[in-house]
Protein backbone atom coordinates (compact mmCIF):
# COMPACT_ATOMS: atom_id res chain seq x y z
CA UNK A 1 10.80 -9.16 -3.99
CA UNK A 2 7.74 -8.41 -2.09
CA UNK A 3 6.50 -5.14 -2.31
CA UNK A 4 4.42 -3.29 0.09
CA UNK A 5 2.05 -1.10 -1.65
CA UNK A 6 -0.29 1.54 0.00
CA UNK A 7 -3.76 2.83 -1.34
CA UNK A 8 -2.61 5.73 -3.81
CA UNK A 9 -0.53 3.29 -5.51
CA UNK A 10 -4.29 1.76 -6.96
CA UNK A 11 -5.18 5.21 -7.43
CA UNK A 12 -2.60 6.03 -9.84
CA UNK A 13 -2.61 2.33 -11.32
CA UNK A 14 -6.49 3.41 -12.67
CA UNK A 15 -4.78 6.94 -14.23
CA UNK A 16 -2.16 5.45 -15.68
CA UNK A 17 0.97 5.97 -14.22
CA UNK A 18 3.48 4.84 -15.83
CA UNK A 19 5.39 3.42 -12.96
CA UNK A 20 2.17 2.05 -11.52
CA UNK A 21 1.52 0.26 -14.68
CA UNK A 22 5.41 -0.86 -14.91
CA UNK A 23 5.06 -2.39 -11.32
CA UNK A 24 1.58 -4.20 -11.74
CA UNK A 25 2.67 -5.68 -15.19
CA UNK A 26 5.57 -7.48 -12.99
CA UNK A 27 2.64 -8.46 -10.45
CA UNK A 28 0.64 -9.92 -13.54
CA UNK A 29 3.55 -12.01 -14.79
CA UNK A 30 4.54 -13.38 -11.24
CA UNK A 31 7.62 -11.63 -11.16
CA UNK A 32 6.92 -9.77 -8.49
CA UNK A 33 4.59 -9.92 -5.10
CA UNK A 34 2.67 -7.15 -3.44
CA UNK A 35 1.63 -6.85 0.06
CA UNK A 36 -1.52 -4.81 1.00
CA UNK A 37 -2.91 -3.84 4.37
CA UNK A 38 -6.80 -4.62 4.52
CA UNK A 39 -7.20 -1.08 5.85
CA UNK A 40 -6.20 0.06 2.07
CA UNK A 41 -9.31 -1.72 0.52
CA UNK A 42 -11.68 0.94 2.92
CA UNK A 43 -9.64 3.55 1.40
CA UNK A 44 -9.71 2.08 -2.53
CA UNK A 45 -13.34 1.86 -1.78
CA UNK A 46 -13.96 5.41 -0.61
CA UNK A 47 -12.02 6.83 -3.01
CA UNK A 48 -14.20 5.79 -5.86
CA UNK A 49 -17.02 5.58 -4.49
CA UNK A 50 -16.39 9.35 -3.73
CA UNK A 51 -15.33 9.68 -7.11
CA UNK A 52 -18.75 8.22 -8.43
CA UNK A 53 -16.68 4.95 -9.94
CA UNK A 54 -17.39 2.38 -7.46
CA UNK A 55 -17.28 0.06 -10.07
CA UNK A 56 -13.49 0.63 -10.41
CA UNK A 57 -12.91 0.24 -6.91
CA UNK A 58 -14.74 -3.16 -6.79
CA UNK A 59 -12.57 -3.92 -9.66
CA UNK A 60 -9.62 -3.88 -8.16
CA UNK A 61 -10.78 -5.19 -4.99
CA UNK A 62 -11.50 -8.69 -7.24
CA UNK A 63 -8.29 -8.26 -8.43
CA UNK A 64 -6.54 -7.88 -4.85
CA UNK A 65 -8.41 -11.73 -3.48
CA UNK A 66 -7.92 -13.38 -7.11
CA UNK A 67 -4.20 -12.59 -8.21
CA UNK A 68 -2.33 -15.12 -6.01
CA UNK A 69 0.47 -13.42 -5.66
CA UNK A 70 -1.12 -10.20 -3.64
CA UNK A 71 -1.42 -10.79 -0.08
CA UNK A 72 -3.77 -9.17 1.93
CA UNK A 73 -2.72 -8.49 5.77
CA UNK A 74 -5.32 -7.81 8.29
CA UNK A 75 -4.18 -5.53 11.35
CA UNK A 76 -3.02 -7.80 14.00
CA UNK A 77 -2.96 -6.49 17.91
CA UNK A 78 1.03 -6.41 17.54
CA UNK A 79 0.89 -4.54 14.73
CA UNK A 80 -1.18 -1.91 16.12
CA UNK A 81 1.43 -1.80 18.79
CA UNK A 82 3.95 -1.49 16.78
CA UNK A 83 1.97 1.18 15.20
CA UNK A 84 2.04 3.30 17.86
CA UNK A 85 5.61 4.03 17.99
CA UNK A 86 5.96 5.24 14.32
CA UNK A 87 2.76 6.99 14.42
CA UNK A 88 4.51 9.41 17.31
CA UNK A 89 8.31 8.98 16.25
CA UNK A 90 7.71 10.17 12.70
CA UNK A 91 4.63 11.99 13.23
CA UNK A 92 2.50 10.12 10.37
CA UNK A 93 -1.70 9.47 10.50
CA UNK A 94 -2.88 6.82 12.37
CA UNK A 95 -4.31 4.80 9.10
CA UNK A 96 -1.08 5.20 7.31
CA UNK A 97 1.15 4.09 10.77
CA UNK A 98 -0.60 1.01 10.62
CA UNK A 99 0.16 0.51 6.93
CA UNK A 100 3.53 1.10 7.59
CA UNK A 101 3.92 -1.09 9.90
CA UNK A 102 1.77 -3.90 8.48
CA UNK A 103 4.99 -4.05 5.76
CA UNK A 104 7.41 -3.55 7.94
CA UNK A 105 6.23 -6.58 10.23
CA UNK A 106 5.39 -8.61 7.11
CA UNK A 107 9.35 -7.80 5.95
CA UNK A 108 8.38 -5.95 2.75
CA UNK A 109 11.53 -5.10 0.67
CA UNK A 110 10.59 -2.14 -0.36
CA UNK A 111 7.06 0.41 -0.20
CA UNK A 112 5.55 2.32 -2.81
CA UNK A 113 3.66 4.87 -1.69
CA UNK A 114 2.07 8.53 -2.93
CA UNK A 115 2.31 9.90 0.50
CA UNK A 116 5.06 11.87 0.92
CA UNK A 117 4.46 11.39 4.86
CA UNK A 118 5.87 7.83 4.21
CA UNK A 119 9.45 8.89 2.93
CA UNK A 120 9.99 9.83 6.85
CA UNK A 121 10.59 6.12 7.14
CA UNK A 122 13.02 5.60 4.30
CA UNK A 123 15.10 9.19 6.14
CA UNK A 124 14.83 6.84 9.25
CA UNK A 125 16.52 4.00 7.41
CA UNK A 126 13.56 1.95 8.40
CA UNK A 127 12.45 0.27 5.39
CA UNK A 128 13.48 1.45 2.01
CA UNK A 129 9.82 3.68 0.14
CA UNK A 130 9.70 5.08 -3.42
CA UNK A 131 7.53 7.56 -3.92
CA UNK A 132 5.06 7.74 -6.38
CA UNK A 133 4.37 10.85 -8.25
CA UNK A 134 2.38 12.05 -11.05
């Protein structure tokens, strides 16, 4: 299964969620495959560098290019075309549109996200998204 996994899903892998942690242990053992949009390792970054850890975001950032089993997708022209419908159809952020539609394009089974924005897609039947919570 390949799973499409946005920024917060990091986020909550450094605080220990235990769904997080459940997901990435698969990842470790090969049993499962992640797909993340290059535009999520500007937001890992900020995040702790905001957060005065930039030493955890570089962290996972080695992890992201060494595990080979992680994919990183740049943004393609199509996909910001692409973008552009589900950024006005289900009224999401520009960033997060072209997330979206980076696994969508790349035929993710399934996203794991902590916006809640995202679940607009699974309503819409468009790709199925589990939300991650505290």
């Amino acid at each position: 299964m390949v799973i499409g996994v946005d920024t917060g899903f990091f986020i909550k892998l450094k605080k220990d969620n235990a769904r997080a942690k459940e997901i990435w242990e698969k990842v470790i053992n090969g049993e499962e495959e992640l797909a993340v949009s290059v535009l999520s390792i500007n937001e890992i970054l900020v995040y702790f560098f905001r957060n005065g850890k930039s030493e955890s975001g570089k962290e996972i950032l080695s992890l992201l290019k060494l595990l080979p089993n992680i994919k990183l997708i740049p943004v393609s022209e199509r996909t910001a075309e692409l973008s552009a419908g589900y950024r006005y159809g289900l009224g999401i952020p520009t960033i997060d549109s072209l997330i979206l539609t980076t696994f969508i394009y790349e035929r993710c089974d399934k996203v794991i996200s902590t916006d809640k924005h995202f679940l607009k897609a699974n309503e819409q039947n468009i790709i199925e998204v589990e939300y991650l919570s505290s």
